[in-house]
N, C-alpha and C. Protein backbone atom coordinates (compact mmCIF):
# COMPACT_ATOMS: atom_id res chain seq x y z
N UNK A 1 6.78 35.40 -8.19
CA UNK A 1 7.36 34.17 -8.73
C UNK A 1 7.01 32.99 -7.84
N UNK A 2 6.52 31.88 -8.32
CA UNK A 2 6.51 30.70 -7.62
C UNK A 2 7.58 30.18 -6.78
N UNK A 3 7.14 29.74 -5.56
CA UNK A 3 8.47 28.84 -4.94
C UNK A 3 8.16 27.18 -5.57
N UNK A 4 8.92 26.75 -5.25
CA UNK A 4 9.48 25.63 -5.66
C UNK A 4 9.28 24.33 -4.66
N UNK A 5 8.81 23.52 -4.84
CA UNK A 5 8.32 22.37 -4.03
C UNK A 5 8.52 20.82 -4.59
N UNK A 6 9.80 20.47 -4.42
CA UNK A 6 10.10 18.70 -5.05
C UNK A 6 9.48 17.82 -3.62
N UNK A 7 8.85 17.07 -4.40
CA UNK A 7 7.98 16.19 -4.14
C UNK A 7 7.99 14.62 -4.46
N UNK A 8 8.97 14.16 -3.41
CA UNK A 8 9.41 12.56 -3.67
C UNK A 8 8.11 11.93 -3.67
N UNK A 9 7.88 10.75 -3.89
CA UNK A 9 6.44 10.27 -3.58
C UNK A 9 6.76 8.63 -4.38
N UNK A 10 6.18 8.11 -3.97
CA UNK A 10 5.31 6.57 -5.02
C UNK A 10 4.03 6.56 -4.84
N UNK A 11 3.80 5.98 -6.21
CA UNK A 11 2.24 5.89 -5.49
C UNK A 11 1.87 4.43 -4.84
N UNK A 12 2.31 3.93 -4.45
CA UNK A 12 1.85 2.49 -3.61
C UNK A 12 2.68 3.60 -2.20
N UNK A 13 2.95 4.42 -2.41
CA UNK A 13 2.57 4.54 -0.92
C UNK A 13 1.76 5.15 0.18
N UNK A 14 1.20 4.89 0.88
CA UNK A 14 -0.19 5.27 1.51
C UNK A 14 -0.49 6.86 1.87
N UNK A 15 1.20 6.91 2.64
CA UNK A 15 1.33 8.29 3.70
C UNK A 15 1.27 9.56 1.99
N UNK A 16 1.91 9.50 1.50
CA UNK A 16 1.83 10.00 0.15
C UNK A 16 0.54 10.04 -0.50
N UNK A 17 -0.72 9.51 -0.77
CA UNK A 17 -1.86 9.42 -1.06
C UNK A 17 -2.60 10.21 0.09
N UNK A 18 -2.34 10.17 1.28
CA UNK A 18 -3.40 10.64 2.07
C UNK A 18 -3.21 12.30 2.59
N UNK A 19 -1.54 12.28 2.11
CA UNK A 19 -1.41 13.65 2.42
C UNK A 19 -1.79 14.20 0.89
N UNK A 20 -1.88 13.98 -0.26
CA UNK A 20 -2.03 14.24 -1.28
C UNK A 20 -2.93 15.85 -1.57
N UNK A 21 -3.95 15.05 -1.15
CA UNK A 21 -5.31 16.59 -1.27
C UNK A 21 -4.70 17.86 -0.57
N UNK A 22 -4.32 17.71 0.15
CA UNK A 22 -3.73 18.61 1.73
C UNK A 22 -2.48 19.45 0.51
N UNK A 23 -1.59 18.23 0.39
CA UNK A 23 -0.33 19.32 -0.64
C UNK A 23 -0.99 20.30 -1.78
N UNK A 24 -1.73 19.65 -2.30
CA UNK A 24 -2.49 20.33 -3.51
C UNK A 24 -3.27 21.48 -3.08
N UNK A 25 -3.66 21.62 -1.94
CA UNK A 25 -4.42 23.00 -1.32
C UNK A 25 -3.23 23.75 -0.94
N UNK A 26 -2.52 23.13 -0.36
CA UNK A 26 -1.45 24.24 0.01
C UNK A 26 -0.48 24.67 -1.63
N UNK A 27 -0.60 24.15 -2.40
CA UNK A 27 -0.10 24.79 -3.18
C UNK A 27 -0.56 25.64 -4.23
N UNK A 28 -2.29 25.37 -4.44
CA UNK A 28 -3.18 26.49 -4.54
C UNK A 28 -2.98 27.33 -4.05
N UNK A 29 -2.85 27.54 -3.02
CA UNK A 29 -3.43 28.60 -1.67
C UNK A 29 -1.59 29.73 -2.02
N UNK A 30 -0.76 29.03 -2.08
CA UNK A 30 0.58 29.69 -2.04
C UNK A 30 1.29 30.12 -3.22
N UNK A 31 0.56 29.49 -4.62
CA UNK A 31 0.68 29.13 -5.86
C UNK A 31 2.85 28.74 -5.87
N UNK A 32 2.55 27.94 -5.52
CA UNK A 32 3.38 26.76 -5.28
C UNK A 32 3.98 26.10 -6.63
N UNK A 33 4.96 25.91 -7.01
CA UNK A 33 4.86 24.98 -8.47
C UNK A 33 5.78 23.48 -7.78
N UNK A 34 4.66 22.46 -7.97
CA UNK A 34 5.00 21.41 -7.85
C UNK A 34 5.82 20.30 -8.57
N UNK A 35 7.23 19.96 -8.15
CA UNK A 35 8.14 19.19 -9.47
C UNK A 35 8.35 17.76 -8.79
N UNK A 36 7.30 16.66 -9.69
CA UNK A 36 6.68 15.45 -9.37
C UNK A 36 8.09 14.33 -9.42
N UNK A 37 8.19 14.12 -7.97
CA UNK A 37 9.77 13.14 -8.54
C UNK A 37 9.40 11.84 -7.56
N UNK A 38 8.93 10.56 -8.82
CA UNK A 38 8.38 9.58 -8.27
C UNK A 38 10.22 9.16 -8.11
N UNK A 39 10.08 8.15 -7.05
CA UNK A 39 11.39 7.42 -6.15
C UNK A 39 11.07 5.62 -6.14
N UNK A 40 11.80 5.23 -6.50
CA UNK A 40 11.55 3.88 -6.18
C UNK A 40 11.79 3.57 -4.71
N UNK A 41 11.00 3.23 -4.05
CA UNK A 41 11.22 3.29 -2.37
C UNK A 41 11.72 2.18 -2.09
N UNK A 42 12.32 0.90 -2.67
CA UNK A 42 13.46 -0.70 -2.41
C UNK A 42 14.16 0.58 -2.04
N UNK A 43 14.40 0.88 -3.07
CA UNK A 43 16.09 1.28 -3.71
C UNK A 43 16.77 2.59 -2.31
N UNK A 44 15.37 3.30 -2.17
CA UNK A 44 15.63 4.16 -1.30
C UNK A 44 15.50 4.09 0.21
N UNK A 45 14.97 3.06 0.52
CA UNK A 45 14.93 2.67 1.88
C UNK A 45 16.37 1.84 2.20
N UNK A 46 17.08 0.85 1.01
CA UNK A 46 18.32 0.37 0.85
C UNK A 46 19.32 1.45 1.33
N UNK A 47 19.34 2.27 1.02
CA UNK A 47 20.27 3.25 0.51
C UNK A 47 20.79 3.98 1.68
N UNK A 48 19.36 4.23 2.59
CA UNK A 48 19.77 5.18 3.79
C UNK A 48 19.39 4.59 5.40
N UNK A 49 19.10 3.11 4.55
CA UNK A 49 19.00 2.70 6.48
C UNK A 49 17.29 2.43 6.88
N UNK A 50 16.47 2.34 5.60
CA UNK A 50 15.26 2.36 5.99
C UNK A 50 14.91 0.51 6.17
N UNK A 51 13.34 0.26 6.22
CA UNK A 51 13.12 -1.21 6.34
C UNK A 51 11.92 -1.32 5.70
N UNK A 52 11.72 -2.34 4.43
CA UNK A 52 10.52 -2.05 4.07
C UNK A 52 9.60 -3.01 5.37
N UNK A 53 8.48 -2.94 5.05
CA UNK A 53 7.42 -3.03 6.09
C UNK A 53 7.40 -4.16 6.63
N UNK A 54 7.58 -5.30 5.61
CA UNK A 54 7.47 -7.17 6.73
C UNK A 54 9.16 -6.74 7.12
N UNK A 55 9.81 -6.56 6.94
CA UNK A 55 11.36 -6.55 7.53
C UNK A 55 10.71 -6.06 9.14
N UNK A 56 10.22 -4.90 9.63
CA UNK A 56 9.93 -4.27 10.35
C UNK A 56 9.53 -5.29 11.66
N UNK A 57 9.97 -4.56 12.92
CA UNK A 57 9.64 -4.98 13.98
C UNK A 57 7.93 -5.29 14.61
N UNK A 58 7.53 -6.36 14.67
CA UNK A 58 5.51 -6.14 14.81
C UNK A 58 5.04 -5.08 15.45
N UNK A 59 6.06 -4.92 16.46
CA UNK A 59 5.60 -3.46 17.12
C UNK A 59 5.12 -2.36 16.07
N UNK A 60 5.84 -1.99 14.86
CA UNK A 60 6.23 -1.02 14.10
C UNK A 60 5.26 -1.49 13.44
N UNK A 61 4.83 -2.68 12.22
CA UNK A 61 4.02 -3.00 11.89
C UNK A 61 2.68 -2.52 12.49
N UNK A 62 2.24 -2.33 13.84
CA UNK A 62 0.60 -2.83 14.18
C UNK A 62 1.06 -1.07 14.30
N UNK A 63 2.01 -0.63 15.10
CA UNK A 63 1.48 1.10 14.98
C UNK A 63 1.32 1.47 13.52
N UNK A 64 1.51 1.19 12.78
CA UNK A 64 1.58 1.86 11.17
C UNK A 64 0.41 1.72 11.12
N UNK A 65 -0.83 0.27 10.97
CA UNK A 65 -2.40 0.42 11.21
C UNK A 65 -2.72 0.89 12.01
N UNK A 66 -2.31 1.42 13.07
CA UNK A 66 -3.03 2.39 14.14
C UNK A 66 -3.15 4.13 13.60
N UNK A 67 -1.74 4.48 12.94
CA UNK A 67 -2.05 5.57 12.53
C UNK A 67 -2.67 6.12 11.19
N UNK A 68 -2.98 4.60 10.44
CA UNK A 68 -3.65 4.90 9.23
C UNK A 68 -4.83 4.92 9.11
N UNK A 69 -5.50 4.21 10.68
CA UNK A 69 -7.02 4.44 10.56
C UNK A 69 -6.97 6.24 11.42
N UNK A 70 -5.75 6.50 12.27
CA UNK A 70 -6.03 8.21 12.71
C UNK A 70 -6.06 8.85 11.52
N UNK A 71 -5.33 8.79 10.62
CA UNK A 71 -5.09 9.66 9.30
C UNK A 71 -6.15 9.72 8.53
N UNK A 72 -6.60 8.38 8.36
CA UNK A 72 -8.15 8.24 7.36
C UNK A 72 -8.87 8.82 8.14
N UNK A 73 -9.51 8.82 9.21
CA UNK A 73 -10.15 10.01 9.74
C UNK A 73 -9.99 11.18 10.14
N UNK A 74 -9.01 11.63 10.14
CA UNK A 74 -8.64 13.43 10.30
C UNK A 74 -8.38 13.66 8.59
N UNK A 75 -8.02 13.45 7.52
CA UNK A 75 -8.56 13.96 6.37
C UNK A 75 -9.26 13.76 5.45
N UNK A 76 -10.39 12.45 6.33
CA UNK A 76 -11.72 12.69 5.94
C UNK A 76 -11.46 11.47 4.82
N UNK A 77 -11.23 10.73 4.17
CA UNK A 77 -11.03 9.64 3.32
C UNK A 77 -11.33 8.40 4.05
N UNK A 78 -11.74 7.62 2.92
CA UNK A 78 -11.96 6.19 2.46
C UNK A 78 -11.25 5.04 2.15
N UNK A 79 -10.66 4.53 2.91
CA UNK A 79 -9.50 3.52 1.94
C UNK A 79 -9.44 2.28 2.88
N UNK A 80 -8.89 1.24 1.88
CA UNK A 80 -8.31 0.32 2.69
C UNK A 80 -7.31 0.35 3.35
N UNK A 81 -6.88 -0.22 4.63
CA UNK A 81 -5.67 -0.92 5.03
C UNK A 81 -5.18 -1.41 4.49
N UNK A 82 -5.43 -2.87 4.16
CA UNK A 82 -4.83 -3.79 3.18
C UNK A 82 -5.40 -4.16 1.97
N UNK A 83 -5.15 -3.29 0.67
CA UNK A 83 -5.71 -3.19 -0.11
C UNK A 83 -5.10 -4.74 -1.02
N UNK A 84 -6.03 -5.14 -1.99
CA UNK A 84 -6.38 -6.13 -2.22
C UNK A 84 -4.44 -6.40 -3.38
N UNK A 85 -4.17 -5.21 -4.24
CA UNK A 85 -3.01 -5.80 -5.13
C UNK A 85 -2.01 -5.06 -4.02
N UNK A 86 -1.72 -5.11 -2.88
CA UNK A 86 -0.67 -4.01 -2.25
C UNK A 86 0.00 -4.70 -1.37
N UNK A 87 1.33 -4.94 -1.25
CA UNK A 87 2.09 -3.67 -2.15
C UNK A 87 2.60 -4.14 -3.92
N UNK A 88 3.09 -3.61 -4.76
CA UNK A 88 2.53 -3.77 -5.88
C UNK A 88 4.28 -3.32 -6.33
N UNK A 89 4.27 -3.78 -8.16
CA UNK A 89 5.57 -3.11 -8.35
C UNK A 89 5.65 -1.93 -9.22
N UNK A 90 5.45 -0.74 -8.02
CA UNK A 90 5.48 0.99 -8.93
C UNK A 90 6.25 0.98 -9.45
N UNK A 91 7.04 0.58 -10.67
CA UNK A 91 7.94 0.79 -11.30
C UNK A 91 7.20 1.44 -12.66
N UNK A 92 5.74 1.18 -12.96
CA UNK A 92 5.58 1.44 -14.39
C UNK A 92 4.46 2.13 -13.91
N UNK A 93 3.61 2.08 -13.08
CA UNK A 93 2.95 3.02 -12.63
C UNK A 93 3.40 4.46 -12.09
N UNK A 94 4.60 4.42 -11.74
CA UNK A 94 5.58 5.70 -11.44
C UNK A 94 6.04 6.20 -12.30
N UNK A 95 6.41 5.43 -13.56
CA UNK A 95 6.95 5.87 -14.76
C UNK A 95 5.96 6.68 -15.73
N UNK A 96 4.62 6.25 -15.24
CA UNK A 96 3.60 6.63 -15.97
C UNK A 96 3.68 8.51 -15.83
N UNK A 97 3.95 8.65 -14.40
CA UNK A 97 4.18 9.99 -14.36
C UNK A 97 5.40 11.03 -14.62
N UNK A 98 6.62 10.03 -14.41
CA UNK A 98 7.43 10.48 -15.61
C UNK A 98 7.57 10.71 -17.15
N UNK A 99 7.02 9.57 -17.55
CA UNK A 99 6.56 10.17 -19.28
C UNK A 99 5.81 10.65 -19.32
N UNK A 100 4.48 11.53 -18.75
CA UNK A 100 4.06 12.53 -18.47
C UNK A 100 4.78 13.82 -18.61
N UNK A 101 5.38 13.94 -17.61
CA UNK A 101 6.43 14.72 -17.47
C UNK A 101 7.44 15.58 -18.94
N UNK A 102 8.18 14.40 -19.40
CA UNK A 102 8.89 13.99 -20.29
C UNK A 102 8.13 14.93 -21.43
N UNK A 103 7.05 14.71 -21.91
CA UNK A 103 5.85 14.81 -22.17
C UNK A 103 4.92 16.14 -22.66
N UNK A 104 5.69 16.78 -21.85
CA UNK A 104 5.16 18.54 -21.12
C UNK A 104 3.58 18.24 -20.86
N UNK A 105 3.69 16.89 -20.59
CA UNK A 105 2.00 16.91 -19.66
C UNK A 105 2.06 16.99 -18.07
N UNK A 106 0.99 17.81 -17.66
CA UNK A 106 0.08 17.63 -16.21
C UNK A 106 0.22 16.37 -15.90
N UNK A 107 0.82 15.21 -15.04
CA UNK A 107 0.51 14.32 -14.37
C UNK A 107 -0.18 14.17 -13.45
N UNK A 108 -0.88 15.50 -12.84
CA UNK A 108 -2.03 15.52 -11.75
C UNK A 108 -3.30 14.79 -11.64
N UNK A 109 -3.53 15.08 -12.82
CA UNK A 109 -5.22 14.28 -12.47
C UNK A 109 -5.20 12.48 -13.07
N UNK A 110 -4.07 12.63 -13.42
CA UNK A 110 -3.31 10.81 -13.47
C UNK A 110 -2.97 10.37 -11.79
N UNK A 111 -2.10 11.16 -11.27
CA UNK A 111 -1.97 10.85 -9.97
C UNK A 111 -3.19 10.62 -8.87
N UNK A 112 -3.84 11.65 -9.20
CA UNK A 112 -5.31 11.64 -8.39
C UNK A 112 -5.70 10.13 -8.46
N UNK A 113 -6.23 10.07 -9.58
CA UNK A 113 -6.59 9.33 -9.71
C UNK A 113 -6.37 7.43 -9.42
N UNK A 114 -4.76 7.57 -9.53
CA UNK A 114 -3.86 6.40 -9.34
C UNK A 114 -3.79 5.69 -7.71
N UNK A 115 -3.79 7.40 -7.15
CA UNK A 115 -3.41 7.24 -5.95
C UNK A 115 -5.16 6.12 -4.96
N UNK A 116 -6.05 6.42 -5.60
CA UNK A 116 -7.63 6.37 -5.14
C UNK A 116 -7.80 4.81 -5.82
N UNK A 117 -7.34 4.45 -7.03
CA UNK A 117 -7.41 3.23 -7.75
C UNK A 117 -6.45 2.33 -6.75
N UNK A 118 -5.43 2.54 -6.05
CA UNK A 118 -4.64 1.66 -5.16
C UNK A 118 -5.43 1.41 -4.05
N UNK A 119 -5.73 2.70 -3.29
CA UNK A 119 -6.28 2.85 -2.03
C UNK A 119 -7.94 2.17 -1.56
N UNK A 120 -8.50 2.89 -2.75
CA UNK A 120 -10.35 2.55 -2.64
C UNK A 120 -10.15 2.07 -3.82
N UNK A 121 -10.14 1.47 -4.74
CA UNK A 121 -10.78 1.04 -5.79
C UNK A 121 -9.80 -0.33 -6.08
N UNK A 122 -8.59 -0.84 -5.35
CA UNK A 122 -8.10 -1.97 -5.06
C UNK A 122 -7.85 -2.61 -6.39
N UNK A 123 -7.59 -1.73 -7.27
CA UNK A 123 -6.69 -2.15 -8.51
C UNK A 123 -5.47 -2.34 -8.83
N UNK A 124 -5.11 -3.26 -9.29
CA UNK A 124 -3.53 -3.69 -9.90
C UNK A 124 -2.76 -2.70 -10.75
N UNK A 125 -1.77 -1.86 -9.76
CA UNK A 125 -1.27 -1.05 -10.60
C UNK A 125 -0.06 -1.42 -11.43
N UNK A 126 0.41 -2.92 -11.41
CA UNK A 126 1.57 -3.32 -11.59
C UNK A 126 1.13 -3.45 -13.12
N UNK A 127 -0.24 -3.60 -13.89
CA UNK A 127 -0.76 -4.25 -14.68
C UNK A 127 -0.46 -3.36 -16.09
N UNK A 128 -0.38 -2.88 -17.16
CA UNK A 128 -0.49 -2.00 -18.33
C UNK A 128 -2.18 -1.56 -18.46
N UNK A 129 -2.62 -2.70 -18.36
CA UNK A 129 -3.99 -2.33 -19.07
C UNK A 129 -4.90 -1.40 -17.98
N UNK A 130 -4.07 -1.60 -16.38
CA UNK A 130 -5.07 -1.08 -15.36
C UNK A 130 -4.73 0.57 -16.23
N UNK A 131 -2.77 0.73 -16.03
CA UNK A 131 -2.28 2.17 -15.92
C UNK A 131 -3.12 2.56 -17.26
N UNK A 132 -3.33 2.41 -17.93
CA UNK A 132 -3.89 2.81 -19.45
C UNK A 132 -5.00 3.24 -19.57
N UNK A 133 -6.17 2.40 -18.70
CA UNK A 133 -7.22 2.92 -18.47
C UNK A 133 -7.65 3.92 -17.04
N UNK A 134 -6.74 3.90 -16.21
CA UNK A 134 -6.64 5.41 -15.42
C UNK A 134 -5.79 6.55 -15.95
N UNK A 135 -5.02 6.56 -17.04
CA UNK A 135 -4.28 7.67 -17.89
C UNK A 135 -5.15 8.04 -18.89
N UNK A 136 -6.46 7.54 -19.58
CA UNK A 136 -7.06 7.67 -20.34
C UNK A 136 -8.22 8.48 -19.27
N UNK A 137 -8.51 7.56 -18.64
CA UNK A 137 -9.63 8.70 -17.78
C UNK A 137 -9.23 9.95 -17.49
N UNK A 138 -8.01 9.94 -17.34
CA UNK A 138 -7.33 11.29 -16.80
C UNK A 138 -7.12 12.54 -17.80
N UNK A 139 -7.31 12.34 -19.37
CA UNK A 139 -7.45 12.96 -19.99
C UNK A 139 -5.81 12.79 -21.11
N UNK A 140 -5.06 11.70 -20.60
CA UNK A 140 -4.02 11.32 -21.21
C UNK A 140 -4.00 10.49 -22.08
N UNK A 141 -2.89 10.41 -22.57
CA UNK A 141 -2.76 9.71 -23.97
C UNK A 141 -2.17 8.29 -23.30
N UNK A 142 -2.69 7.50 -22.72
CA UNK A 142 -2.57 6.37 -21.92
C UNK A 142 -1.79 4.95 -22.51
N UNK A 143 -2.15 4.57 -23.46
CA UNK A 143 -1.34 3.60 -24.35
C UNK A 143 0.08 4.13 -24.66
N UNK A 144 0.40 5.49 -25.14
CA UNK A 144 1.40 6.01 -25.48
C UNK A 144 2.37 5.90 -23.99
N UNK A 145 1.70 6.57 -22.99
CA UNK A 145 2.25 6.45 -21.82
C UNK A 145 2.98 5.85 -21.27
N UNK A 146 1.76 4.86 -21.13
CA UNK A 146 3.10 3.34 -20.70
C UNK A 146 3.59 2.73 -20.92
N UNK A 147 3.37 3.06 -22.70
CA UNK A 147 4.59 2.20 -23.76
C UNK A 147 5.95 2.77 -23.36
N UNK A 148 6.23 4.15 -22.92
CA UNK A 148 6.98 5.39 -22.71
C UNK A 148 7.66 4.91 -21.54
N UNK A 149 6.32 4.47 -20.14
CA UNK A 149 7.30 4.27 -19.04
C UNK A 149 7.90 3.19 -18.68
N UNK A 150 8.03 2.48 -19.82
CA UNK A 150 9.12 1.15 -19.77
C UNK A 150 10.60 1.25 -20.29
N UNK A 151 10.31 2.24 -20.81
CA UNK A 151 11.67 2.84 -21.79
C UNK A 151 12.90 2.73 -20.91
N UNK A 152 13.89 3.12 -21.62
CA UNK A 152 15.12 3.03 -20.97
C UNK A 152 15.46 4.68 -20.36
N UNK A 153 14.85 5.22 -21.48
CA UNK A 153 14.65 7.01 -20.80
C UNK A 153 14.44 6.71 -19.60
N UNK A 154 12.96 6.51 -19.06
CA UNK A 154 12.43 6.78 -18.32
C UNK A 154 12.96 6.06 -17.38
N UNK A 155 13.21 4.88 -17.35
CA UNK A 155 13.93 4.23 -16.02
C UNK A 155 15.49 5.00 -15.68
N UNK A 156 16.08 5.50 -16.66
CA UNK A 156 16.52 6.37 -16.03
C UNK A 156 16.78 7.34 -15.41
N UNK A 157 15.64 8.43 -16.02
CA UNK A 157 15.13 9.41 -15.18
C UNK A 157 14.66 8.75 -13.77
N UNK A 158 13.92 7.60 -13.73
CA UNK A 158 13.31 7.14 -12.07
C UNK A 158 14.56 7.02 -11.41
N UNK A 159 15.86 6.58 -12.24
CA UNK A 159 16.76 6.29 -11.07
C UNK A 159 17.52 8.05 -10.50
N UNK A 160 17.61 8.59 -11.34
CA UNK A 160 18.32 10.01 -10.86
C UNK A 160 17.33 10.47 -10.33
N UNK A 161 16.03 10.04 -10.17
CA UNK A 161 14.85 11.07 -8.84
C UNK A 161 16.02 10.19 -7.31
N UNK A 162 15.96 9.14 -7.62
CA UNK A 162 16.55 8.43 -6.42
C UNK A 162 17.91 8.80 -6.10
N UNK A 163 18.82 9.25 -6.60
CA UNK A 163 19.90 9.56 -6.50
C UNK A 163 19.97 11.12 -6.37
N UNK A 164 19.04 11.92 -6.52
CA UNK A 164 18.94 13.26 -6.38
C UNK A 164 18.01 13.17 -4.68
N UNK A 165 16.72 12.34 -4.14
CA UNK A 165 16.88 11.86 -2.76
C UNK A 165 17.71 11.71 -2.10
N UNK A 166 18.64 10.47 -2.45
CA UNK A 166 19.65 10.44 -1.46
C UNK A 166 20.47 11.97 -1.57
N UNK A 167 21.05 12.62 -2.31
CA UNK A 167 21.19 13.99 -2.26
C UNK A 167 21.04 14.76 -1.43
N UNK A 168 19.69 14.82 -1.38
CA UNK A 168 19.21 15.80 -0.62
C UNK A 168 18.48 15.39 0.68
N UNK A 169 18.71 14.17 1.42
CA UNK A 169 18.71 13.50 2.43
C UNK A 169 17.09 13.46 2.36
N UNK A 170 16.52 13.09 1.40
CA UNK A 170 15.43 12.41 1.42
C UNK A 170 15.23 10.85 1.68
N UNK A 171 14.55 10.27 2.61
CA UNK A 171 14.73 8.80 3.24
C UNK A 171 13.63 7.86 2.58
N UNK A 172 12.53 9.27 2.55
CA UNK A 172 11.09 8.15 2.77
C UNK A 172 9.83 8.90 1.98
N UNK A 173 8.98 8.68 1.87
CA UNK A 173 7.78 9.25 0.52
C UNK A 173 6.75 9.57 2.08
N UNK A 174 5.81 10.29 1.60
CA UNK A 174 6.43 11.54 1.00
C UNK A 174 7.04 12.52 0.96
N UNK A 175 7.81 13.27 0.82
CA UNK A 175 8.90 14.27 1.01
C UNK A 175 8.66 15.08 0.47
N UNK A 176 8.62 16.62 0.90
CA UNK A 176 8.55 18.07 0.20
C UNK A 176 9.72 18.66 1.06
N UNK A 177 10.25 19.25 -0.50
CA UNK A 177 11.73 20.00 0.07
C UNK A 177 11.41 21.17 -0.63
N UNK A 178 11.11 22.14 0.44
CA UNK A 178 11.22 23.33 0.10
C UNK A 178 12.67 24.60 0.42
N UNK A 179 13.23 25.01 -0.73
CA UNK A 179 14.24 25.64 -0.46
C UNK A 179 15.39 24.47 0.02
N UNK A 180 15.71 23.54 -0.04
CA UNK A 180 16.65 22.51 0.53
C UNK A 180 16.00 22.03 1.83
N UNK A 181 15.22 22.19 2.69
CA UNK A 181 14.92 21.85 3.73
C UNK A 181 13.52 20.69 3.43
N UNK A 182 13.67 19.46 3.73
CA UNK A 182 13.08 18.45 3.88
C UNK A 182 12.08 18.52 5.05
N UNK A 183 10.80 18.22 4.19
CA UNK A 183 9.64 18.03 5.24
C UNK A 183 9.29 16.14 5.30
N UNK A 184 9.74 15.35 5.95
CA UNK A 184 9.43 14.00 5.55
C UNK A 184 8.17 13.22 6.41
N UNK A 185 7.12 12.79 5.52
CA UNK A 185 6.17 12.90 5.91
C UNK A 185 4.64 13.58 5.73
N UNK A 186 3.46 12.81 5.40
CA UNK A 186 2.45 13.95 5.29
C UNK A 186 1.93 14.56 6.60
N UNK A 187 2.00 13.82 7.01
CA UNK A 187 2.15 14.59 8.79
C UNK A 187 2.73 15.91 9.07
N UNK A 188 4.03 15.90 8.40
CA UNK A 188 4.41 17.62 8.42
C UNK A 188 4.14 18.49 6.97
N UNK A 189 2.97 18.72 6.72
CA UNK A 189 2.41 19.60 5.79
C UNK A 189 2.09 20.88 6.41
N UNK A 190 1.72 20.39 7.66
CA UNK A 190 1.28 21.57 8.47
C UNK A 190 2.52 22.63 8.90
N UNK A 191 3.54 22.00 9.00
CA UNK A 191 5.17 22.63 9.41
C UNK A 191 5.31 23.10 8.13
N UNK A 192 5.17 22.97 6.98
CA UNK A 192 5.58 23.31 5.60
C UNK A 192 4.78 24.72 5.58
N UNK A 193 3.19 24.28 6.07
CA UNK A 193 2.73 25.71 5.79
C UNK A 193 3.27 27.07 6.60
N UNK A 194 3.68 26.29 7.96
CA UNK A 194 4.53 27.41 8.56
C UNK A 194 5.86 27.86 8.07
N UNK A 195 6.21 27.08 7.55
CA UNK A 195 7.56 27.66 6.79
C UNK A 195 7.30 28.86 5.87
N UNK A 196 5.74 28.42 4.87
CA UNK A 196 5.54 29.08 3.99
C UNK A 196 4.94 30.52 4.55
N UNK A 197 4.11 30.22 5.57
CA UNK A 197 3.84 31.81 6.38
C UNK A 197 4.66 32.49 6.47
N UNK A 198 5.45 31.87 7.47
CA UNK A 198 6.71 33.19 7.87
C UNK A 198 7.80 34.00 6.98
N UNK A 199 7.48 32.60 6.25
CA UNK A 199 9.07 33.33 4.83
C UNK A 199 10.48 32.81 5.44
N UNK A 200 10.65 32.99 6.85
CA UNK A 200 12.09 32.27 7.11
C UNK A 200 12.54 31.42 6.00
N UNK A 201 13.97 31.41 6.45
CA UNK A 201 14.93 30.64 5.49
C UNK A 201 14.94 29.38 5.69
N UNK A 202 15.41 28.51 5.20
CA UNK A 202 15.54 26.93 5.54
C UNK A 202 16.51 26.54 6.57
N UNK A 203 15.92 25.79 7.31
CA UNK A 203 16.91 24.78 8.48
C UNK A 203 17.58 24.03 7.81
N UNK A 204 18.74 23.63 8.18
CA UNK A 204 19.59 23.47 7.97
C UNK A 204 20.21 21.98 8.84
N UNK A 205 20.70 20.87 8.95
CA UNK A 205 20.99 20.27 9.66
C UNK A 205 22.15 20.54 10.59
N UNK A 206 22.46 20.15 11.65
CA UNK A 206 23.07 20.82 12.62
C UNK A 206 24.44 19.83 13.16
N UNK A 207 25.34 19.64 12.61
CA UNK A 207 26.35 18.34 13.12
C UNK A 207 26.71 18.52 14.57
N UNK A 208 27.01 17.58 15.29
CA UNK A 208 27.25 17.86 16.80
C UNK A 208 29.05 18.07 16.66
N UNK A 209 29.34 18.88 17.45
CA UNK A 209 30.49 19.78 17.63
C UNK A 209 31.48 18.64 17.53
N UNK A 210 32.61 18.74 17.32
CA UNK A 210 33.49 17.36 17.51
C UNK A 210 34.14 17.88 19.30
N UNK A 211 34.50 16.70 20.11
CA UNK A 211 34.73 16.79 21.83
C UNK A 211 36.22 16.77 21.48
């Protein structure tokens, strides 16, 4: 039987795109079933104490380009830093993969694709006509799509991915929670695969004793 792997993500966000290929091998490799839960990241950085990026201290700012040119070269990709529409408003580009969903369609090779159109190909994902013509390449019914992810459905489904995060003490994209235990970060994919080696049970958070 498959294990189970929820997978917070946006796609305007970088760390989420670059760990992307990496999740998708490991879930080949483990046959993994992946359950796609795009997050609006305002709402979720609000929620638990996060900062979106100009809020951020410059310190914090200039390391974030320091580790995105390490990352673009240890998994081998192409992208901008500061890509030309970014940051952008995933609200209908995220939705795109919820009415997918909705749908009983594959949102994968939509995502692929979405994630590479932000990064290298410096397209406006905020736009209908961009999402339409990367859902159509993708083998989707693309007009239907994003007529879909404006809906009132669907914005509601985006908000219970966010409210099922805060839940499950998800902070930040990308996130894989396997078994209840939160991996946050594509940086820890590699800890995920050790989880998945050994079979151990999930960690657990640990409250400090009351004095």
């Amino acid at each position: 039987m498959s294990r189970r792997i929820d997978y917070y993500f946006s796609l305007q966000s970088p760390w989420a795109y670059i760990g992307h290929q990496s999740l998708r091998r490991l879930a080949d490799t483990y046959d993994l079933k992946l359950i796609y839960k795009p997050v609006l990241l305002t709402g979720l950085f609000s929620e638990t104490g996060g900062l979106p990026l100009a809020k951020r201290h410059p310190a914090r700012q200039h390391y974030r380009t320091v580790e995105l040119q390490r990352w673009r070269d240890k998994r081998g990709l192409d992208f901008k830093l500061w890509p030309k529409h970014w940051p952008f408003d995933a609200r209908l580009a995220d939705g795109v993969v919820i009415a997918a969903l909705a749908a009983g369609i594959d949102p994968e090779p939509y995502v692929q694709r979405a994630y590479a159109a932000v990064w290298e190909r410096e397209l406006d994902l905020a736009q209908p006509a961009v999402l339409i013509e990367l859902a159509d390449a993708a083998g989707l019914p693309g007009e239907k799509l994003v007529a879909q992810a404006g809906s009132d459905e669907i914005r509601a489904a985006y908000e219970q991915n966010r409210l099922d995060a805060i839940a499950g003490d998800v902070f930040g994209s990308p996130a894989y929670v396997l078994d209840g235990e939160v991996f946050w970060g594509q940086d820890r994919i590699e800890l995920l695969e050790d989880a998945l080696k050994s079979g151990r049970g999930p960690y657990r958070p640990v409250d400090r004793a009351p004095i």
